[in-house]
Protein backbone atom coordinates (compact mmCIF):
# COMPACT_ATOMS: atom_id res chain seq x y z
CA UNK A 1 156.10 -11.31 234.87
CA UNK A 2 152.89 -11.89 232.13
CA UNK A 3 154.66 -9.63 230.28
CA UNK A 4 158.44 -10.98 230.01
CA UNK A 5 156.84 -14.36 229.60
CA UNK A 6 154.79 -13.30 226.34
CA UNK A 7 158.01 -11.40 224.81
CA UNK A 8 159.96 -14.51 225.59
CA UNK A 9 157.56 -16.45 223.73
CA UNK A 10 157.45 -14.01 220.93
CA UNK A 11 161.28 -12.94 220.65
CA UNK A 12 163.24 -16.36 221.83
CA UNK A 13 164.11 -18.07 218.28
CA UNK A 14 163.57 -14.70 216.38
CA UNK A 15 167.04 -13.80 214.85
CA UNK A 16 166.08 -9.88 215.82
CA UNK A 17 168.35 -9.37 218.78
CA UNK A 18 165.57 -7.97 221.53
CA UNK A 19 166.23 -6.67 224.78
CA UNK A 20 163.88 -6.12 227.45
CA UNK A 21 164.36 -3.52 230.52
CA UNK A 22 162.55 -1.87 232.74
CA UNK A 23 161.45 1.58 233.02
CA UNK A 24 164.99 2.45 234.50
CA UNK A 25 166.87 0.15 231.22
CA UNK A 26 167.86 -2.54 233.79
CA UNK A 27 167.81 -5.19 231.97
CA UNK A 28 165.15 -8.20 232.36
CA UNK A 29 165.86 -10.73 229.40
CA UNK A 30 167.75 -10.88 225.86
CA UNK A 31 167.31 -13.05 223.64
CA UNK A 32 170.88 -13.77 222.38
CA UNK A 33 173.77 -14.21 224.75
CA UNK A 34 176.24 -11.47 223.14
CA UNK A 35 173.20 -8.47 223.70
CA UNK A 36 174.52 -6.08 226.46
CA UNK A 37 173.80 -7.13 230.09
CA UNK A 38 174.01 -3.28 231.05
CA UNK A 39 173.09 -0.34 228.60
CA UNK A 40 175.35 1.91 229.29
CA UNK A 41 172.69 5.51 229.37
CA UNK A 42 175.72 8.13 228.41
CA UNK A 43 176.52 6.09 225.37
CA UNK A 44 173.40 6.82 223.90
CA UNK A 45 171.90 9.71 221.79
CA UNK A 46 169.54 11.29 219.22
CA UNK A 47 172.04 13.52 217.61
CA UNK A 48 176.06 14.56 218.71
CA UNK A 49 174.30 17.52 220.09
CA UNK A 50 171.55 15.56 221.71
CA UNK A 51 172.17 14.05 225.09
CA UNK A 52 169.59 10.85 225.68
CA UNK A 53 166.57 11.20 228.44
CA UNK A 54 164.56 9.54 230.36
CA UNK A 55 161.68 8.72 229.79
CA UNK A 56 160.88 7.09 225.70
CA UNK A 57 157.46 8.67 225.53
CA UNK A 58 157.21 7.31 221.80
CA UNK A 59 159.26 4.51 219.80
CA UNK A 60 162.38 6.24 218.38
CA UNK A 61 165.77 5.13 217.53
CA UNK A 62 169.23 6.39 219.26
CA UNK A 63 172.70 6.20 218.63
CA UNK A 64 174.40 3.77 220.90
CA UNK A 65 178.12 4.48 221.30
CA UNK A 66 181.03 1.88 221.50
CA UNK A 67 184.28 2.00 220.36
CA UNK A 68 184.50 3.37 216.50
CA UNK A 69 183.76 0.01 214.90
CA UNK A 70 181.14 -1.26 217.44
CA UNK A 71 178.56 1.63 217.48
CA UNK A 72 175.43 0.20 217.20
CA UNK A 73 171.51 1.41 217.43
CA UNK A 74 168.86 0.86 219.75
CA UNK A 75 164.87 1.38 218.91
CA UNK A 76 163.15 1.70 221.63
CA UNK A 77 159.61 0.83 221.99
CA UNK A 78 158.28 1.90 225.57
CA UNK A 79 155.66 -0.57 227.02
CA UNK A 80 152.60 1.46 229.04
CA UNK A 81 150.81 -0.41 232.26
CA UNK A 82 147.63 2.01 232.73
CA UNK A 83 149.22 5.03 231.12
CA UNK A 84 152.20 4.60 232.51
CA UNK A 85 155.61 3.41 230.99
CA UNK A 86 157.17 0.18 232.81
CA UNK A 87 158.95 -1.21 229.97
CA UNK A 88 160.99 -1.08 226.78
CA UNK A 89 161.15 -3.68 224.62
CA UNK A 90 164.52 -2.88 222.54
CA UNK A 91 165.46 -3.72 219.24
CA UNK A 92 169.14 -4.03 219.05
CA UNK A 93 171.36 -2.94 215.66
CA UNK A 94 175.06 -4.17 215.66
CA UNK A 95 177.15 -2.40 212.94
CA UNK A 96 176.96 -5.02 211.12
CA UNK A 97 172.99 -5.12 210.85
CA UNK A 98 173.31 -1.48 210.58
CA UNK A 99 175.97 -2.05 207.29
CA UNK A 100 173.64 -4.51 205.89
CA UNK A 101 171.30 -2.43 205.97
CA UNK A 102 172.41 0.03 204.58
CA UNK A 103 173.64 -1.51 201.56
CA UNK A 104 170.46 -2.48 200.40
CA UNK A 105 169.87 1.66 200.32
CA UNK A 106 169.18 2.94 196.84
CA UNK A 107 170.64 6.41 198.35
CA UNK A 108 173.60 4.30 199.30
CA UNK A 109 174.18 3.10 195.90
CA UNK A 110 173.58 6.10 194.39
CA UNK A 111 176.33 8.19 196.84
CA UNK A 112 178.94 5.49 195.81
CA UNK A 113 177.99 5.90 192.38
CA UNK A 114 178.30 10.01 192.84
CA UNK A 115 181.56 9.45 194.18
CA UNK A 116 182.79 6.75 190.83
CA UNK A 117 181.48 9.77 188.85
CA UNK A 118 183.74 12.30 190.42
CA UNK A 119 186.78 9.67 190.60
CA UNK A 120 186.32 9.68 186.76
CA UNK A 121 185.84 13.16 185.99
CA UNK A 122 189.18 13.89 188.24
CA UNK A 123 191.04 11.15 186.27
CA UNK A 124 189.68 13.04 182.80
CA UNK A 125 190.87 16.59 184.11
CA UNK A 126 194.64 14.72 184.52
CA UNK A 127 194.58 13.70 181.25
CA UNK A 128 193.43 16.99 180.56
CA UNK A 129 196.59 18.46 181.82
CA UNK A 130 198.80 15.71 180.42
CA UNK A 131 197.44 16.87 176.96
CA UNK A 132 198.51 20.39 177.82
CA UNK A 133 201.83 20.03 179.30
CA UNK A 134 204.38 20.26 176.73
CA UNK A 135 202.24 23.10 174.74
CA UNK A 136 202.14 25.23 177.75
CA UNK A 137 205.24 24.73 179.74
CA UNK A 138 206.98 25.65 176.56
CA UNK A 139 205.26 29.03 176.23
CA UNK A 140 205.05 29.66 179.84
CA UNK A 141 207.83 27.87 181.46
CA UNK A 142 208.11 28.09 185.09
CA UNK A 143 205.11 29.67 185.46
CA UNK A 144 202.59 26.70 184.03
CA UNK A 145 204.92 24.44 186.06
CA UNK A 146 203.84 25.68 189.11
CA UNK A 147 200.36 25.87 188.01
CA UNK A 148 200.65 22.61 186.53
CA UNK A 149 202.01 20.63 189.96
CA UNK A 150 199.19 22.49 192.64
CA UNK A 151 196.69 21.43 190.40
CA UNK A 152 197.64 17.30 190.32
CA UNK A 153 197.94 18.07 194.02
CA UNK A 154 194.60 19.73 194.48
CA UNK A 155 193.16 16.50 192.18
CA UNK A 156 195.26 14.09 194.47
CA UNK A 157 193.64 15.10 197.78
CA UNK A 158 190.50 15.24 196.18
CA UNK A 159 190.63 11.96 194.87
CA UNK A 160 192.09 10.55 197.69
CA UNK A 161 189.10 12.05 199.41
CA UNK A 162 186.89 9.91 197.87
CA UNK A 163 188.52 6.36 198.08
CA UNK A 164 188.55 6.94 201.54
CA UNK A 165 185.46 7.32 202.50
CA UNK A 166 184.39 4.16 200.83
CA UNK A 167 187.79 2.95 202.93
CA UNK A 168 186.05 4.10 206.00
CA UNK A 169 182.54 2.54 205.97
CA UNK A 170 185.00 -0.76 206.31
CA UNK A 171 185.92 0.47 209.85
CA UNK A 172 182.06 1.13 210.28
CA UNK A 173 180.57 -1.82 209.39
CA UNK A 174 183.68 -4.27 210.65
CA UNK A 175 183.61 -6.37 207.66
CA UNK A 176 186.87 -7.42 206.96
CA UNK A 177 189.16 -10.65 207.99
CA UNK A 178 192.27 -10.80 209.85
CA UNK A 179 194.92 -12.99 209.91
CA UNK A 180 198.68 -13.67 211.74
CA UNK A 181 201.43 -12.12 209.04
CA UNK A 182 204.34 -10.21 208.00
CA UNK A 183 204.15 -6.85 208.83
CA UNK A 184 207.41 -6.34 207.87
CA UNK A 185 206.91 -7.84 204.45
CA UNK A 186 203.91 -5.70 204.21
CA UNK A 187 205.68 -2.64 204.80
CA UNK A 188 208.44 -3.29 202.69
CA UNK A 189 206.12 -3.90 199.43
CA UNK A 190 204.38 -0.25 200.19
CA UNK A 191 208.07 1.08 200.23
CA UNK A 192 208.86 -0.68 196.81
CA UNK A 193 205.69 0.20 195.50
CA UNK A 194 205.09 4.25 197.25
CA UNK A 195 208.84 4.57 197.48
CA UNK A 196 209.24 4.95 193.31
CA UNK A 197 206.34 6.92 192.84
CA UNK A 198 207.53 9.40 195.53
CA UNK A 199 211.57 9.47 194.20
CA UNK A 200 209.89 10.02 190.66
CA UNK A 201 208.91 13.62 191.80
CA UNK A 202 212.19 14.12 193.27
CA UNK A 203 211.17 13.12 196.99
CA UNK A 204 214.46 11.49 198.89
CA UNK A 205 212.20 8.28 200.16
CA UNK A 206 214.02 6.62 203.42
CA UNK A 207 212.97 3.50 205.31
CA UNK A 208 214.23 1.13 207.85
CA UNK A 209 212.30 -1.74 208.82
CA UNK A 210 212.87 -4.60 211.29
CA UNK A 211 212.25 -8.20 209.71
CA UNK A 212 209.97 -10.55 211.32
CA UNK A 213 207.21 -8.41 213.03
CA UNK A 214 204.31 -10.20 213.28
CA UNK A 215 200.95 -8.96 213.69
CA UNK A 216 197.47 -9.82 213.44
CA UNK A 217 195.71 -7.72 211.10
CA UNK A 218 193.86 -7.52 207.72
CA UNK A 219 196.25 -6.57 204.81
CA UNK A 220 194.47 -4.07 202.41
CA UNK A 221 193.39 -1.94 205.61
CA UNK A 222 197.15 -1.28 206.78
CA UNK A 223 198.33 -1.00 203.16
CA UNK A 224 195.79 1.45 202.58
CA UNK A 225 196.80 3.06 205.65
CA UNK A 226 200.35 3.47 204.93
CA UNK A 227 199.80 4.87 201.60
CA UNK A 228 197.99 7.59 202.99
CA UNK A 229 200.78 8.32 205.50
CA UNK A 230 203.46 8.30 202.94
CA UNK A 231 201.09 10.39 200.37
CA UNK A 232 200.52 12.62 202.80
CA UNK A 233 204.03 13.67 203.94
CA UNK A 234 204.56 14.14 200.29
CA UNK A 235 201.50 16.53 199.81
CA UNK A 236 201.80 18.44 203.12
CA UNK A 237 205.45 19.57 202.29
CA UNK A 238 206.14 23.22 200.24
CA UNK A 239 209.76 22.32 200.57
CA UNK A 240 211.73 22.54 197.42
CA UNK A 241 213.10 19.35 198.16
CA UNK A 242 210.88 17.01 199.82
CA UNK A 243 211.74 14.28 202.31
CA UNK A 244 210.03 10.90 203.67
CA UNK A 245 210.92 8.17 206.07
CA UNK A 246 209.18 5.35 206.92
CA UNK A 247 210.34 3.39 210.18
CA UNK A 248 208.93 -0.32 211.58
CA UNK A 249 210.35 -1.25 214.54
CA UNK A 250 209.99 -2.83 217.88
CA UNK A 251 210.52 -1.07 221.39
CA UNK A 252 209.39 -1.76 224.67
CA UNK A 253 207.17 -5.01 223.89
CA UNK A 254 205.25 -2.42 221.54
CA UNK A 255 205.52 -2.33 217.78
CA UNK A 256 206.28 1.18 216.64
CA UNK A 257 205.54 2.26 213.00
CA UNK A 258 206.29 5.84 211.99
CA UNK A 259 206.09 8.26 208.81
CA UNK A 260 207.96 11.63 209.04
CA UNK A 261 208.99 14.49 206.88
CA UNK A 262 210.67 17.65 206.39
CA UNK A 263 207.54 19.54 205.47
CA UNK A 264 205.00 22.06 206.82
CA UNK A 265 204.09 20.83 210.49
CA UNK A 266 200.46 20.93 212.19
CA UNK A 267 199.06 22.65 215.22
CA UNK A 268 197.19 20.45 217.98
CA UNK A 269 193.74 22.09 216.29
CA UNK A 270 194.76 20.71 213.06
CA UNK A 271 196.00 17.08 214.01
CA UNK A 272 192.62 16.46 216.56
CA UNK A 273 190.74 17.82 213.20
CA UNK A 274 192.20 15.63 211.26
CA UNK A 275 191.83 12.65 213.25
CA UNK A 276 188.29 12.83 213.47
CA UNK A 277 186.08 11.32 210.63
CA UNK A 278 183.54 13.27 209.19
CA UNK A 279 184.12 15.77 212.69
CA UNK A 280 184.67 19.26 210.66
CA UNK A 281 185.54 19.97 207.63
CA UNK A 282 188.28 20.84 205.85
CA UNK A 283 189.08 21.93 202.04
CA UNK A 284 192.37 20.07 202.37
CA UNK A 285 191.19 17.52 204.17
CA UNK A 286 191.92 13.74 202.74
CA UNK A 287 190.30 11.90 205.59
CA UNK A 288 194.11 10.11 205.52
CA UNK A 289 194.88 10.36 209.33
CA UNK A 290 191.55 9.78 210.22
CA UNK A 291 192.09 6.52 208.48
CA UNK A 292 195.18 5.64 210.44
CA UNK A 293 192.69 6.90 213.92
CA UNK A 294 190.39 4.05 212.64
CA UNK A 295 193.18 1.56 212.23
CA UNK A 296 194.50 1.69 215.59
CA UNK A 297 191.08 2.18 217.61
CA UNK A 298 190.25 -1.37 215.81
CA UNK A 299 193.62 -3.32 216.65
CA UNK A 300 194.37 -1.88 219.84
CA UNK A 301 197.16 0.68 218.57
CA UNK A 302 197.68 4.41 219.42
CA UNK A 303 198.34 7.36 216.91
CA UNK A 304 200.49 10.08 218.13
CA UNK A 305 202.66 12.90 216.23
CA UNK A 306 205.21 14.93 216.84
CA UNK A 307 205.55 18.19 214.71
CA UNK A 308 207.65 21.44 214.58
CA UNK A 309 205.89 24.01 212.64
CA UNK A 310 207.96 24.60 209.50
CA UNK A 311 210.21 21.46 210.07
CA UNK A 312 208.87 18.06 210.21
CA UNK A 313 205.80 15.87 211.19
CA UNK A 314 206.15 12.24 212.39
CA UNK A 315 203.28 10.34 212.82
CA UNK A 316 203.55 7.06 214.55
CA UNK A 317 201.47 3.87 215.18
CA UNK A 318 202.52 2.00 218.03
CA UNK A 319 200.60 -1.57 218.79
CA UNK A 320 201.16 -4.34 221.45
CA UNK A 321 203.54 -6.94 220.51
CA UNK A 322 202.08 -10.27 219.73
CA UNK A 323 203.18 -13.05 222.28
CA UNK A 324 202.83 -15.29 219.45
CA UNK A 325 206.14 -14.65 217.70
CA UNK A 326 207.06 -16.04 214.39
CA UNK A 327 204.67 -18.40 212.79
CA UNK A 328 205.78 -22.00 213.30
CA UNK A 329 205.25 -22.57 209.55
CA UNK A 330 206.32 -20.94 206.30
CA UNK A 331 205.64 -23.57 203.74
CA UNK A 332 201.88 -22.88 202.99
CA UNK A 333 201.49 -20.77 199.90
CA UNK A 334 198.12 -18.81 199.17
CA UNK A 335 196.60 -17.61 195.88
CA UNK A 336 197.46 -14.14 195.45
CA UNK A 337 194.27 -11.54 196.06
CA UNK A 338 192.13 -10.62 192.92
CA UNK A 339 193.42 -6.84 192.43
CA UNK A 340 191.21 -4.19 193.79
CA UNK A 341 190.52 -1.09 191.28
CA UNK A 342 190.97 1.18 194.39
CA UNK A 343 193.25 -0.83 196.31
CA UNK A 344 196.74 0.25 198.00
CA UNK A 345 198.63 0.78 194.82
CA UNK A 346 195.89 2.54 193.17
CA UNK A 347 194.16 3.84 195.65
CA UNK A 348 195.79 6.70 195.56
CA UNK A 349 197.35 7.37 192.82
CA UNK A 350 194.51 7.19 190.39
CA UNK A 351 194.42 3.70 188.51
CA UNK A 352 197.88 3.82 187.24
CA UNK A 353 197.53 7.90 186.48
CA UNK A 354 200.54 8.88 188.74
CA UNK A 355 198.97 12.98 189.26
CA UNK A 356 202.59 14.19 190.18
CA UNK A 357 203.96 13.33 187.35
């Protein structure tokens, strides 16, 4: 009792969030109302391998997992009564705190400076190639032409690589806004926007989509998401001639948004793989579908596929419908969002340097 009084008085205005327990982590006190009530001992670990024990003999910090955007950290101090351990006082990370963090990380800074480096060298290499084209293809015909389009696709995924992992620490850290819009206007700008780019190289680009579905969501994550479906229907597809659909429709009181194509198919290895950030690598991989996993895990969706080997992939996004319905006002206008370098339009495609062309 001495003791939760004196970490009561030390912890009860301090803006650490600090929970104490008891030997067995029941929990005695927190000092913000939004802490756990019950820590949750098979959601905690040292490493993936690493299951978590009792007891804490010394302070150390451990994993605590939630769903993908609320994984947080505990540190865990224990608190000894004659040798023995009775307590632990434990200091609470959100992902947020965790984010924050990390972003004042000179090895932080100087990984997304790395990965700037290797945008730009990629982007030199294209123009590299763009240089090239018309002396080569003329000597070698066919031949360079070949060479010529597997290496803007090998630059492509690689490049697309990168954005997206700087697109995934959003997921991580939960920093982003939502708000109540169009998803169908959404969708149809990617389609003006992808659509061109994709019919360009020769790609028949389809798309039906369903006016006025609503949903709540943040814009730049689902554009970015889309983009990677459509690019990667496109890149996974050795047909000589390619073909993508994008569908947005509604269907059971769910909202059903799907990208399919003619093109290689994937194995259930592959697609649980792919769907897993950061799980095991891949040369090809693009960390594309494991943006779309992120996506639905953080607005209650589900990703599925369907997929014949040789003949077509769909991949589709389903979400609950919002009881909402259409917004009761269309009149208020908004500043349009300053343009971000490696935003949906360019995100992929290089900062205006279209690699498949």
């Amino acid at each position: 009792m001495e003791l939760t009084s004196s970490v009561k008085e030390i912890y009860a205005q301090s803006e650490e969030n600090i929970i104490l327990t008891d030997a067995e982590l029941n929990v005695i006190w927190k000092n913000h109302g939004d802490l756990p009530d019950v820590i949750d001992i098979s959601a905690l670990c040292d490493t993936p391998e690493n299951a978590f024990i009792l007891p804490v003999e010394k302070t150390a910090t451990f994993e605590y997992k939630g769903r993908f955007a609320d994984s947080a950290a505990m540190r865990f101090e224990p608190l000894r009564d004659n040798g023995i351990i009775r307590n632990y006082l434990i200091h609470y990370y959100s992902c947020m705190d965790i984010e924050r963090l990390s972003d004042k990380s000179g090895y932080l800074r100087f990984k997304s400076n790395f990965l700037g480096n290797i945008r730009m060298e990629l982007s030199k290499m294209l123009a590299m190639l763009d240089s090239q084209k018309n002396s080569f293809s003329s000597k070698a015909g066919t031949e360079y032409e070949h060479f010529d389009h597997e290496a803007r696709l090998r630059i492509l995924k690689t490049f697309s690589a990168t954005v997206n992992m700087t697109e995934l620490a959003k997921y991580f850290s939960g920093n982003f806004t939502t708000e109540y819009q169009s998803l169908s206007d959404i969708c149809g700008e990617v389609c003006d926007e992808e659509g061109n780019l994709l019919e360009e190289d020769g790609c028949i680009f389809r798309y039906s989509i369903d006016p006025c579905i609503y949903f709540e969501t943040n814009k730049s994550l689902i554009k970015n998401v889309l983009v990677n479906l459509l690019v990667n229907a496109y890149m996974y597809n050795n047909k000589e001639q390619r073909q993508v659909e994008l569908i947005l429709k509604t269907e059971d009181d769910r909202i059903i948004l799907s990208v399919s194509d003619n093109g290689n198919g994937m194995t259930d290895d592959v697609w649980q793989a792919a769907i897993t950030p950061f799980g095991k690598y891949s040369s090809s991989e693009a960390l594309g579908l494991a943006l779309a996993k992120c996506f639905c895990d953080r607005f209650d969706g589900e990703l599925s596929y369907r997929s014949e080997i040789g003949k077509r992939t769909c991949v589709t996004m389903s979400f609950p419908c919002d009881s909402r319905g259409l917004p009761k006002e269309f009149h208020v206008s908004r500043m349009p969002p300053i343009p971000n370098p490696y935003g949906s339009t360019y995100c992929i495609m290089a900062k205006g340097l279209d690699p498949l062309k």
